[in-house]
C-alpha atoms as a PDB file:
ATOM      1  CA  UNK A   1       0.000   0.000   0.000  1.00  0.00           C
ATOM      2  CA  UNK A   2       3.014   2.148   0.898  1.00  0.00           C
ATOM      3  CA  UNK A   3       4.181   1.944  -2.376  1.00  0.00           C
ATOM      4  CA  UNK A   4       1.359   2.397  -4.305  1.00  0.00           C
ATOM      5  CA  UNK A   5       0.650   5.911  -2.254  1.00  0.00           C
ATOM      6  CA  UNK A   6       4.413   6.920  -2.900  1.00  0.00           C
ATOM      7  CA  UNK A   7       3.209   6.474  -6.995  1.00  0.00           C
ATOM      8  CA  UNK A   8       0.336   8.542  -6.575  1.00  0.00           C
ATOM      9  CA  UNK A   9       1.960  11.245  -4.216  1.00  0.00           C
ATOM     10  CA  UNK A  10       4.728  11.344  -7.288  1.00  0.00           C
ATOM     11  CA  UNK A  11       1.782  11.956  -9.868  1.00  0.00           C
ATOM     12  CA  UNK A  12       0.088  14.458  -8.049  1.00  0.00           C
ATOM     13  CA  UNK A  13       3.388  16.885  -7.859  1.00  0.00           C
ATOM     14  CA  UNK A  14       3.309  15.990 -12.059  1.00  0.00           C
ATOM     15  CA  UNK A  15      -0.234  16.714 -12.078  1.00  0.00           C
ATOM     16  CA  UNK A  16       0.441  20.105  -9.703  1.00  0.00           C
ATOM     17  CA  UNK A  17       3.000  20.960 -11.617  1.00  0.00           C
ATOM     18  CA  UNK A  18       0.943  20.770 -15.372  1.00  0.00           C
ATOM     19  CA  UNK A  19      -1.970  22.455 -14.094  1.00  0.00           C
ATOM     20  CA  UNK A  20       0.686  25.280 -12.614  1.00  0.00           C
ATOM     21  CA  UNK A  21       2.356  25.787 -15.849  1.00  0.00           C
ATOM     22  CA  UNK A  22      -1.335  25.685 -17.568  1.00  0.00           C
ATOM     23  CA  UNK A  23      -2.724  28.641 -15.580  1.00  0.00           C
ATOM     24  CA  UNK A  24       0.676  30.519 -16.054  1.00  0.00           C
ATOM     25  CA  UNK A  25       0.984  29.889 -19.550  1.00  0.00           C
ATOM     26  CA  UNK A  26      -3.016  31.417 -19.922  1.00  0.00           C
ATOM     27  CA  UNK A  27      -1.466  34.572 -18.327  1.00  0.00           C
ATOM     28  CA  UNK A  28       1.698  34.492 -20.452  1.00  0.00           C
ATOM     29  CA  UNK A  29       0.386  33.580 -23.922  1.00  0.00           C
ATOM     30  CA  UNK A  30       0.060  36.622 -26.347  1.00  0.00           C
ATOM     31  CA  UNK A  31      -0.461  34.633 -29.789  1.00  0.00           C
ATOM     32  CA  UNK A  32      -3.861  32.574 -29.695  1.00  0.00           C
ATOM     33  CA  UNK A  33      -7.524  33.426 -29.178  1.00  0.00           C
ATOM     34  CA  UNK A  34      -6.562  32.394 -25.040  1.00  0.00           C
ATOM     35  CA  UNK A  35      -4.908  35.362 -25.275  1.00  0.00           C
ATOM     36  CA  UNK A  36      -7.734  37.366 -27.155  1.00  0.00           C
ATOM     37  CA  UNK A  37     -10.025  36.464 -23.888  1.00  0.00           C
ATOM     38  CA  UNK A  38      -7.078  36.879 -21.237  1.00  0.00           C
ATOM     39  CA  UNK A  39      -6.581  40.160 -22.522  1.00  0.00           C
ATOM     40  CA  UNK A  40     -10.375  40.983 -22.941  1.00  0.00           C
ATOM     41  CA  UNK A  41     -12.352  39.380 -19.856  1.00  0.00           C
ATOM     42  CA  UNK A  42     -11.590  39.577 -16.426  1.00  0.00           C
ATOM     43  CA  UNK A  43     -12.995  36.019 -15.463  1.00  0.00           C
ATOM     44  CA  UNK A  44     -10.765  34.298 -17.384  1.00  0.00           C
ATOM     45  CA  UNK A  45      -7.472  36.309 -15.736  1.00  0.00           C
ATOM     46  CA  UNK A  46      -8.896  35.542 -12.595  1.00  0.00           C
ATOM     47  CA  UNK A  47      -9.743  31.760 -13.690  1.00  0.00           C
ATOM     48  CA  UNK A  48      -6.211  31.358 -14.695  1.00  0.00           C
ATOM     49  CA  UNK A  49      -4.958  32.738 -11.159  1.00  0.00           C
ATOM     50  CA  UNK A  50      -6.993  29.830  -9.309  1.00  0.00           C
ATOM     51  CA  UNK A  51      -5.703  27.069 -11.542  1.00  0.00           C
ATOM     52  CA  UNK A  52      -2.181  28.427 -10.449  1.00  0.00           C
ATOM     53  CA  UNK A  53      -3.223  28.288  -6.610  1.00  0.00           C
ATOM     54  CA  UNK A  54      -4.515  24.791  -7.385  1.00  0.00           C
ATOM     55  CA  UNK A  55      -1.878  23.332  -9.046  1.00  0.00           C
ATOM     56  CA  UNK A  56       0.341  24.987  -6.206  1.00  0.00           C
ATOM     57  CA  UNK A  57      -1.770  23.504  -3.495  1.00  0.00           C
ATOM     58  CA  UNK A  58      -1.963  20.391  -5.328  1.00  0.00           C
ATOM     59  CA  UNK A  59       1.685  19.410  -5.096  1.00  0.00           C
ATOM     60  CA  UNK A  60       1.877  20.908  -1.456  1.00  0.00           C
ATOM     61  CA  UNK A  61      -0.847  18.535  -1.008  1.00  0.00           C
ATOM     62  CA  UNK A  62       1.393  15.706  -2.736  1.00  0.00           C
ATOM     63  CA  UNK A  63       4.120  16.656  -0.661  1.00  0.00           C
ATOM     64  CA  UNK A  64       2.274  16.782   2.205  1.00  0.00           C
ATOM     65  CA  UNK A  65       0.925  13.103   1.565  1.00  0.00           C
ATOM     66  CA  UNK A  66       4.219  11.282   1.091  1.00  0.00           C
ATOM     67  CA  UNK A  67       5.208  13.023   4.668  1.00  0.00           C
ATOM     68  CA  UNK A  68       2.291  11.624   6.274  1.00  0.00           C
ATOM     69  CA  UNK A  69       2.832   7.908   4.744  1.00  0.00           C
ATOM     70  CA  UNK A  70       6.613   8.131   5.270  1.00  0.00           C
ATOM     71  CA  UNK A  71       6.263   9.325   8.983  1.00  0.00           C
ATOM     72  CA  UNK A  72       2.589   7.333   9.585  1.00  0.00           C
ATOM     73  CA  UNK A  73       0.718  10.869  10.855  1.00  0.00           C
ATOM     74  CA  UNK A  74      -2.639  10.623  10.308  1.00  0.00           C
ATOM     75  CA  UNK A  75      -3.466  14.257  11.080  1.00  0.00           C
ATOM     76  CA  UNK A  76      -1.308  14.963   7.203  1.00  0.00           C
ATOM     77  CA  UNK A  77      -3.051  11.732   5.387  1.00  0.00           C
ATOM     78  CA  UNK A  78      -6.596  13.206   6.995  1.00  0.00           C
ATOM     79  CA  UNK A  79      -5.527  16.654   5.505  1.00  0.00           C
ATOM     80  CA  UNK A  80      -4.543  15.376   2.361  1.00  0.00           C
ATOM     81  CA  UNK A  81      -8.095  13.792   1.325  1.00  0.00           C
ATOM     82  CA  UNK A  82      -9.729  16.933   2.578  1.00  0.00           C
ATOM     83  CA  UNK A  83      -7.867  19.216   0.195  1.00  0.00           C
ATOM     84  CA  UNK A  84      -8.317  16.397  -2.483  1.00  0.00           C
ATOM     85  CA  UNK A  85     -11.823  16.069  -1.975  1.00  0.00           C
ATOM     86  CA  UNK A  86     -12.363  19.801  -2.006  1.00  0.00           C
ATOM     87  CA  UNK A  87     -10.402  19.968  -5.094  1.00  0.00           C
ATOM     88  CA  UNK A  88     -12.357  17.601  -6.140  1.00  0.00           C
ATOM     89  CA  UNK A  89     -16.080  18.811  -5.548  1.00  0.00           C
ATOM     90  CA  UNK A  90     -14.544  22.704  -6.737  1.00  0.00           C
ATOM     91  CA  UNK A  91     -13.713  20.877 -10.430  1.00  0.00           C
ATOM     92  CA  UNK A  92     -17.156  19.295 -10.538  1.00  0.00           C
ATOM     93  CA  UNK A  93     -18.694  22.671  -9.817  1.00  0.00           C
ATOM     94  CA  UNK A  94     -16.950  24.463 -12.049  1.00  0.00           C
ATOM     95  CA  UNK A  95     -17.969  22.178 -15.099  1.00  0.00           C
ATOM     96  CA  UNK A  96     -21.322  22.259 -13.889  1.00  0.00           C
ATOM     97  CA  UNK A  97     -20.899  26.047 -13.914  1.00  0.00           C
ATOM     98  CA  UNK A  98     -19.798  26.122 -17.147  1.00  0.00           C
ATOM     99  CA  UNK A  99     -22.279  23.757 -18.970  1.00  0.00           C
ATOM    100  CA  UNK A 100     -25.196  25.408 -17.435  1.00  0.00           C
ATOM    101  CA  UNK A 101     -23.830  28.592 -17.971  1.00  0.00           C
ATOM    102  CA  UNK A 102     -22.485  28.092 -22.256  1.00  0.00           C
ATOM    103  CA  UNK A 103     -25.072  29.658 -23.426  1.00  0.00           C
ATOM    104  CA  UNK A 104     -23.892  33.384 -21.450  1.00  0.00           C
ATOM    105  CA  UNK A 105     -20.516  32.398 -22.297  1.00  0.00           C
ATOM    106  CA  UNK A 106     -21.148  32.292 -26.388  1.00  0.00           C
ATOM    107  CA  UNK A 107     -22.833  36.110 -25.854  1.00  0.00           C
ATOM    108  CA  UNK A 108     -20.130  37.162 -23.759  1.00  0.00           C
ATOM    109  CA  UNK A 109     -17.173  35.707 -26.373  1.00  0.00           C
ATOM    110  CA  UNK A 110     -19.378  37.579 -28.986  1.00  0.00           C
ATOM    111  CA  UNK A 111     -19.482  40.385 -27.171  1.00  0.00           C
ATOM    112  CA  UNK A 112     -15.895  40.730 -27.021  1.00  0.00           C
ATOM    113  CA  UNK A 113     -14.745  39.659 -30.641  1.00  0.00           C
ATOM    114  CA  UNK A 114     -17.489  42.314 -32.292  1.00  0.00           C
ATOM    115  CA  UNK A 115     -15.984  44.672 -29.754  1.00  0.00           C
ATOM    116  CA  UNK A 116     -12.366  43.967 -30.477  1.00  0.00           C
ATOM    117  CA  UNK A 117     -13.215  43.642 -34.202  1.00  0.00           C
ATOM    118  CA  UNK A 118     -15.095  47.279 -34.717  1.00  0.00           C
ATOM    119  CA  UNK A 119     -12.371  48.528 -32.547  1.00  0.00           C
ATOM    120  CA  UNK A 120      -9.580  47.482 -34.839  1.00  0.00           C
ATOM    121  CA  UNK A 121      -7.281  49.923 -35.317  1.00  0.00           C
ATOM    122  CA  UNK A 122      -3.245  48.772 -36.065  1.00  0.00           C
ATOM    123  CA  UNK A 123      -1.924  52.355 -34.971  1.00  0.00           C
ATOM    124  CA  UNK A 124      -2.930  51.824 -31.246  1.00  0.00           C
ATOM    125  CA  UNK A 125       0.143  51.050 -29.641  1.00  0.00           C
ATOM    126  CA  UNK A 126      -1.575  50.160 -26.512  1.00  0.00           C
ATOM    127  CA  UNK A 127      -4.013  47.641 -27.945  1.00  0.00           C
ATOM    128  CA  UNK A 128      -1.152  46.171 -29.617  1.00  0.00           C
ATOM    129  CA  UNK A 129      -1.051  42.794 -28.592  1.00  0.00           C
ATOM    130  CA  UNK A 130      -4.726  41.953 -28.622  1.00  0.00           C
ATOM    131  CA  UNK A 131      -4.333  43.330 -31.668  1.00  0.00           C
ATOM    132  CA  UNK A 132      -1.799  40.939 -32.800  1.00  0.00           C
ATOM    133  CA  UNK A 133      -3.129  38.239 -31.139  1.00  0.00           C
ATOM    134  CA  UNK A 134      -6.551  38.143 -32.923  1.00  0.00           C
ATOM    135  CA  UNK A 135      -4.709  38.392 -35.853  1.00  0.00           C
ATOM    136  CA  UNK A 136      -2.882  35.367 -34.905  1.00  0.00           C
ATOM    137  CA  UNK A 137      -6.482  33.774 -34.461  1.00  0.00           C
ATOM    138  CA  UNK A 138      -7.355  34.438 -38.204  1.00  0.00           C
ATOM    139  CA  UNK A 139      -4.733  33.722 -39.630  1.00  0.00           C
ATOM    140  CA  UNK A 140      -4.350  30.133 -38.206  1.00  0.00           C
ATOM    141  CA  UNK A 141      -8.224  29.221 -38.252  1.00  0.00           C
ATOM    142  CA  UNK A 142      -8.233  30.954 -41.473  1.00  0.00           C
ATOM    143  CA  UNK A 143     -11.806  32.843 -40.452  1.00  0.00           C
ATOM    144  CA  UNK A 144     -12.795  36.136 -40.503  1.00  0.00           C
ATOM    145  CA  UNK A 145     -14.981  38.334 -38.225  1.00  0.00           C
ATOM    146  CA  UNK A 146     -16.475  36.064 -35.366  1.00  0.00           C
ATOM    147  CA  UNK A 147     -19.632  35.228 -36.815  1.00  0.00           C
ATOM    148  CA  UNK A 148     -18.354  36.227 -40.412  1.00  0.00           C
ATOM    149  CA  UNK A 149     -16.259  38.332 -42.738  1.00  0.00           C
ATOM    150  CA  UNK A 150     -19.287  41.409 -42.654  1.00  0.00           C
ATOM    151  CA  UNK A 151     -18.509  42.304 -39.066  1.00  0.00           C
ATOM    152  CA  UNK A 152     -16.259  43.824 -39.876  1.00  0.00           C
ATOM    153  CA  UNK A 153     -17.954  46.646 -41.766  1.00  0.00           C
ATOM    154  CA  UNK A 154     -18.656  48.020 -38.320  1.00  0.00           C
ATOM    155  CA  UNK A 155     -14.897  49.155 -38.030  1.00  0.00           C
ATOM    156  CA  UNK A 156     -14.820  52.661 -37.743  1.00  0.00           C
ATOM    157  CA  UNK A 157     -11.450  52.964 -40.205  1.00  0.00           C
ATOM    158  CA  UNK A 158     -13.023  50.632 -42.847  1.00  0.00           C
ATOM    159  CA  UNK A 159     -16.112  52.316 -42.933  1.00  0.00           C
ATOM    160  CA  UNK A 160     -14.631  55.829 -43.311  1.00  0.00           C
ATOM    161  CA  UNK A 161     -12.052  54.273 -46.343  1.00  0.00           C
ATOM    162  CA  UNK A 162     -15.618  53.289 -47.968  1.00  0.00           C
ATOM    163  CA  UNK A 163     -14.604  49.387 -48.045  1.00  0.00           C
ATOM    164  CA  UNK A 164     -11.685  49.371 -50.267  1.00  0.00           C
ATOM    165  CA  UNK A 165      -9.522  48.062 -47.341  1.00  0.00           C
ATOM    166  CA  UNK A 166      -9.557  44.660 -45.471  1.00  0.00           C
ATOM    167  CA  UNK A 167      -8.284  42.887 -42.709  1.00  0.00           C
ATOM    168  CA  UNK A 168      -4.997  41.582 -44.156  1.00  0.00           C
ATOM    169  CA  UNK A 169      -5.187  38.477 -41.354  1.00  0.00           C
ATOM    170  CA  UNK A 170      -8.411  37.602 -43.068  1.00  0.00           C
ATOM    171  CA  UNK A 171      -7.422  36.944 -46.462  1.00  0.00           C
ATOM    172  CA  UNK A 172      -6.912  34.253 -47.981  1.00  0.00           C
ATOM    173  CA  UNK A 173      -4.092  35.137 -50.826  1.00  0.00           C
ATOM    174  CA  UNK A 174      -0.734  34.317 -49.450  1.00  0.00           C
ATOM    175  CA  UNK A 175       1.029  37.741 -50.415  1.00  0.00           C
ATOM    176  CA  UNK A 176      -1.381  39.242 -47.200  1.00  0.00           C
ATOM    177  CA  UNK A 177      -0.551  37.056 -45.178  1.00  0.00           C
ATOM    178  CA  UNK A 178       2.936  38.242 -45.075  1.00  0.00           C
ATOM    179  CA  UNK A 179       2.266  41.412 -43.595  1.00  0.00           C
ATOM    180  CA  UNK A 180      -0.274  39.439 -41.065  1.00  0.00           C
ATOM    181  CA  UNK A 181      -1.921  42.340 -39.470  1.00  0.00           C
ATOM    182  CA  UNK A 182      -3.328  45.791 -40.333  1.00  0.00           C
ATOM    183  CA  UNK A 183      -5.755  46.556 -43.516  1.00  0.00           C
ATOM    184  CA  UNK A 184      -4.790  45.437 -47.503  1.00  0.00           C
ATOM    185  CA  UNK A 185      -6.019  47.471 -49.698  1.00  0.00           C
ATOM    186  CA  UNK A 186      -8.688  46.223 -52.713  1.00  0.00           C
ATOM    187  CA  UNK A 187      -6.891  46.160 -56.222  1.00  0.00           C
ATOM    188  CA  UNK A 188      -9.839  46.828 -57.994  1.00  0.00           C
ATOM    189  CA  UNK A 189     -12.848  48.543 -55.870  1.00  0.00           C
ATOM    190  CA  UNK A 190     -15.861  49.183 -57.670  1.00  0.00           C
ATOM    191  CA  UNK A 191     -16.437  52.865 -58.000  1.00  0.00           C
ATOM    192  CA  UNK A 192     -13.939  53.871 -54.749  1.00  0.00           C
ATOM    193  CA  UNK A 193     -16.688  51.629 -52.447  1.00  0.00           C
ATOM    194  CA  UNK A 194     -16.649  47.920 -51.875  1.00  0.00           C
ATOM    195  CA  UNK A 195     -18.884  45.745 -49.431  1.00  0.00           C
ATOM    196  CA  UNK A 196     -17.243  42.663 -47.719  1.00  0.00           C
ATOM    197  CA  UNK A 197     -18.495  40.396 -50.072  1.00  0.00           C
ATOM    198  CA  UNK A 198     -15.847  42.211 -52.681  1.00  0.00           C
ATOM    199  CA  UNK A 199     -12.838  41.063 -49.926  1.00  0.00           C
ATOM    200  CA  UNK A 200     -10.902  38.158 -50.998  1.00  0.00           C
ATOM    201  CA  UNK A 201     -11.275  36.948 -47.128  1.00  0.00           C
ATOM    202  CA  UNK A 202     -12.250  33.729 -45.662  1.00  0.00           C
ATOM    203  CA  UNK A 203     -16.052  32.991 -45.476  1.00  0.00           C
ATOM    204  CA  UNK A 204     -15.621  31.174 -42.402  1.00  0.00           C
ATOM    205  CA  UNK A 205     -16.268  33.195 -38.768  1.00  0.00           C
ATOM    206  CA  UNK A 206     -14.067  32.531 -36.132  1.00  0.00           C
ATOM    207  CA  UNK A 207     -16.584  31.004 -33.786  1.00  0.00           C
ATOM    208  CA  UNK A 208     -17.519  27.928 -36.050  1.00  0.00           C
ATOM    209  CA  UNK A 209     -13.197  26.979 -36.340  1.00  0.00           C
ATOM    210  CA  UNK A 210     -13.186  27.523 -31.769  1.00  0.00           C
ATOM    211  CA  UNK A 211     -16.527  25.465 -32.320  1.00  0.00           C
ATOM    212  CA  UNK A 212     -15.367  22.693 -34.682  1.00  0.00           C
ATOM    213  CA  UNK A 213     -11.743  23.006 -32.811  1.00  0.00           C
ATOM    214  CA  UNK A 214     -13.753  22.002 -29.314  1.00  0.00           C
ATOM    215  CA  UNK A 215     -15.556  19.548 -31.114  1.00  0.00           C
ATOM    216  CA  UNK A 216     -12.681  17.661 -32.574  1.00  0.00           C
ATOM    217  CA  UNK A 217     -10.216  17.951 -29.164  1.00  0.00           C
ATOM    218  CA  UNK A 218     -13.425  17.173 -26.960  1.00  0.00           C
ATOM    219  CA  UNK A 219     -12.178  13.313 -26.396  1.00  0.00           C
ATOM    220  CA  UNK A 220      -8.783  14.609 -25.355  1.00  0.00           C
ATOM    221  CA  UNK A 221     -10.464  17.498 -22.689  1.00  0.00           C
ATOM    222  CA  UNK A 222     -12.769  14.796 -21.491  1.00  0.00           C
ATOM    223  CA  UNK A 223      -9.736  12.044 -21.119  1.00  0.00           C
ATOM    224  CA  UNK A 224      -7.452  14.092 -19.446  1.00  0.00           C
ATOM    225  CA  UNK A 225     -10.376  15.841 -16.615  1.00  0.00           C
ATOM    226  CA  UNK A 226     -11.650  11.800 -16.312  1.00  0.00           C
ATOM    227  CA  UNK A 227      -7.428  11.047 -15.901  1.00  0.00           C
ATOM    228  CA  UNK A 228      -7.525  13.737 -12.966  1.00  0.00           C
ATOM    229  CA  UNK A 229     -10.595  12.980 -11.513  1.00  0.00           C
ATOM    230  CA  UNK A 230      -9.961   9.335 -11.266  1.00  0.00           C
ATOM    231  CA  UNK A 231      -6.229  10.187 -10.104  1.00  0.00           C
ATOM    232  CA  UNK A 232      -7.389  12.043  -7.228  1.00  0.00           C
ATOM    233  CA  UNK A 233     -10.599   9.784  -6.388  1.00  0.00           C
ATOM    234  CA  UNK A 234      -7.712   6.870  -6.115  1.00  0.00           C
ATOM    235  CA  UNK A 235      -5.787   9.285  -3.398  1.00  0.00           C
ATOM    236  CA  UNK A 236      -8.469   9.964  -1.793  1.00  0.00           C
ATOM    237  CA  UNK A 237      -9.533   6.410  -1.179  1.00  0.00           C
ATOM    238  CA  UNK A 238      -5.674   5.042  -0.453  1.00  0.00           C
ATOM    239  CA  UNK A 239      -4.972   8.152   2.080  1.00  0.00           C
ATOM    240  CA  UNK A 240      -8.359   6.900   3.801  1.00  0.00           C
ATOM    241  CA  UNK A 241      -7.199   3.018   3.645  1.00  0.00           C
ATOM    242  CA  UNK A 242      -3.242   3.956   5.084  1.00  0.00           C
ATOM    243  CA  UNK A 243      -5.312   6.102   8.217  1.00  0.00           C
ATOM    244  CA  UNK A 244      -7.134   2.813   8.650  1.00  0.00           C
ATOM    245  CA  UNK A 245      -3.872   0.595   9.116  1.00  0.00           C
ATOM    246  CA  UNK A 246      -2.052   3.238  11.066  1.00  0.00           C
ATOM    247  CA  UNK A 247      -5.154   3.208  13.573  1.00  0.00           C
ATOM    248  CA  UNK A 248      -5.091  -0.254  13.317  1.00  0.00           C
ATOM    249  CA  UNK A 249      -1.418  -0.742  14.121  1.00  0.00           C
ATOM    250  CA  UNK A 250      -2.167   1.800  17.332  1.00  0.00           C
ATOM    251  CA  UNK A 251      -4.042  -0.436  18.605  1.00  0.00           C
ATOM    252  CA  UNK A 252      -2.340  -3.908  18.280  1.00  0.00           C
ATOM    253  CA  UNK A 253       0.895  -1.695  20.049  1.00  0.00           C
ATOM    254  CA  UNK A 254      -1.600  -1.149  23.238  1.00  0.00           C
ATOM    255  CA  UNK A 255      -0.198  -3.838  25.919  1.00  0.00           C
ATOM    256  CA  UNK A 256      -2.265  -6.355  27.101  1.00  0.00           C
ATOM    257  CA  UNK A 257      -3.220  -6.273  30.686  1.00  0.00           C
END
């Protein structure tokens, strides 16, 4: 049994230590539509801070674990499947959160792409890397706009230039794409004015490639929080079973009289 806990205890400080880096790299990335949100919404800055305090407490908790085997105090093992438990029940509630909750989430990502898209201006030093990073987005799911390519009418520079620019990040010729951010300007636009539908842009909005991207990764996001879940439901149930022995072993230590 010893052994088997000093496994676990050794794949919780992994497991700590991935869900540390996970929550740091959310802060830290600044090319990829986690970025775009980071940058944009508050809850998921803050979300990113708690998996950082969970993946730290998590390996304390690991740490904290092998102790208590090593040493046989049940006051550390007793610890350790509280803070596993309510680690636990917090990652259940949070999914539960968020798939009662998907529906608010869509508006609010909507809210913030249409706002970062009629927004859009590449001389604004200070919205510079949200600028860039939504670019980034774009370019790799080769979309445009979130919901589509038209959205981006609403931009205040666009509309004032009549049309006869586009989103460079949005195009699909290759010679754009070199630039990567900023407008292109239409070779050809009919009388000075042009509508999106004159842009040669991607057709595709951005929210069916996160959409078909969740879709096609969902097995992997569903194997790994089942991988956790089981990983901590098996500490959880060994921590109990070593309390048992050690209270067992008390006993048998009592002297007869």
């Amino acid at each position: 049994l010893h052994k088997t806990m000093y496994v676990l205890f050794l794949l919780f400080q992994i497991l700590g230590a991935v869900i540390l880096g996970f929550g740091i790299w959310i802060l830290a990335d600044k090319t990829s539509f986690i970025a775009v949100l980071q940058m944009s919404s508050p809850s998921l800055k803050t979300g990113a801070y708690i998996l950082i305090g969970v993946g730290a407490l998590t390996m304390l908790m690991g740490f904290l674990g092998c102790l208590g085997a090593v040493n046989e105090i049940r006051c550390l093992l007793g610890l350790y499947f509280t803070c596993l438990m309510i680690i636990l029940l917090s990652q259940i509630a949070a999914a539960l959160v968020i798939y009662f909750q998907k529906e608010t989430l869509k508006v609010e990502l909507s809210d913030i792409a249409e706002g970062l898209i009629e927004n859009y201006d590449p001389s604004d030093e200070d919205k510079r890397n949200l600028q860039d990073a939504w670019d980034y987005v774009q370019t790799q799911i080769a979309c445009c706009g979130w919901t589509g390519a038209k959205e981006w009418e609403n931009n205040e520079i666009l509309r004032n230039k009549s049309n006869a620019e586009y989103p460079c990040s949005c195009s699909n010729r290759s010679k754009d794409l070199v630039e990567g951010r900023g407008f292109c300007t239409l070779e050809d636009p009919v009388n000075g004015t042009a509508t999106y539908a004159d842009w040669p842009v991607h057709e595709q909005g951005c929210m069916d490639g996160v959409e078909q991207w969740l879709k096609d990764n969902l097995g992997i996001i569903l194997g790994v929080c089942t991988g956790v879940a089981v990983i901590e439901l098996l500490g959880m149930i060994l921590s109990i079973s070593l309390c048992k022995n050690i209270h067992s072993e008390d006993y048998t230590k009592v002297p007869k009289s």
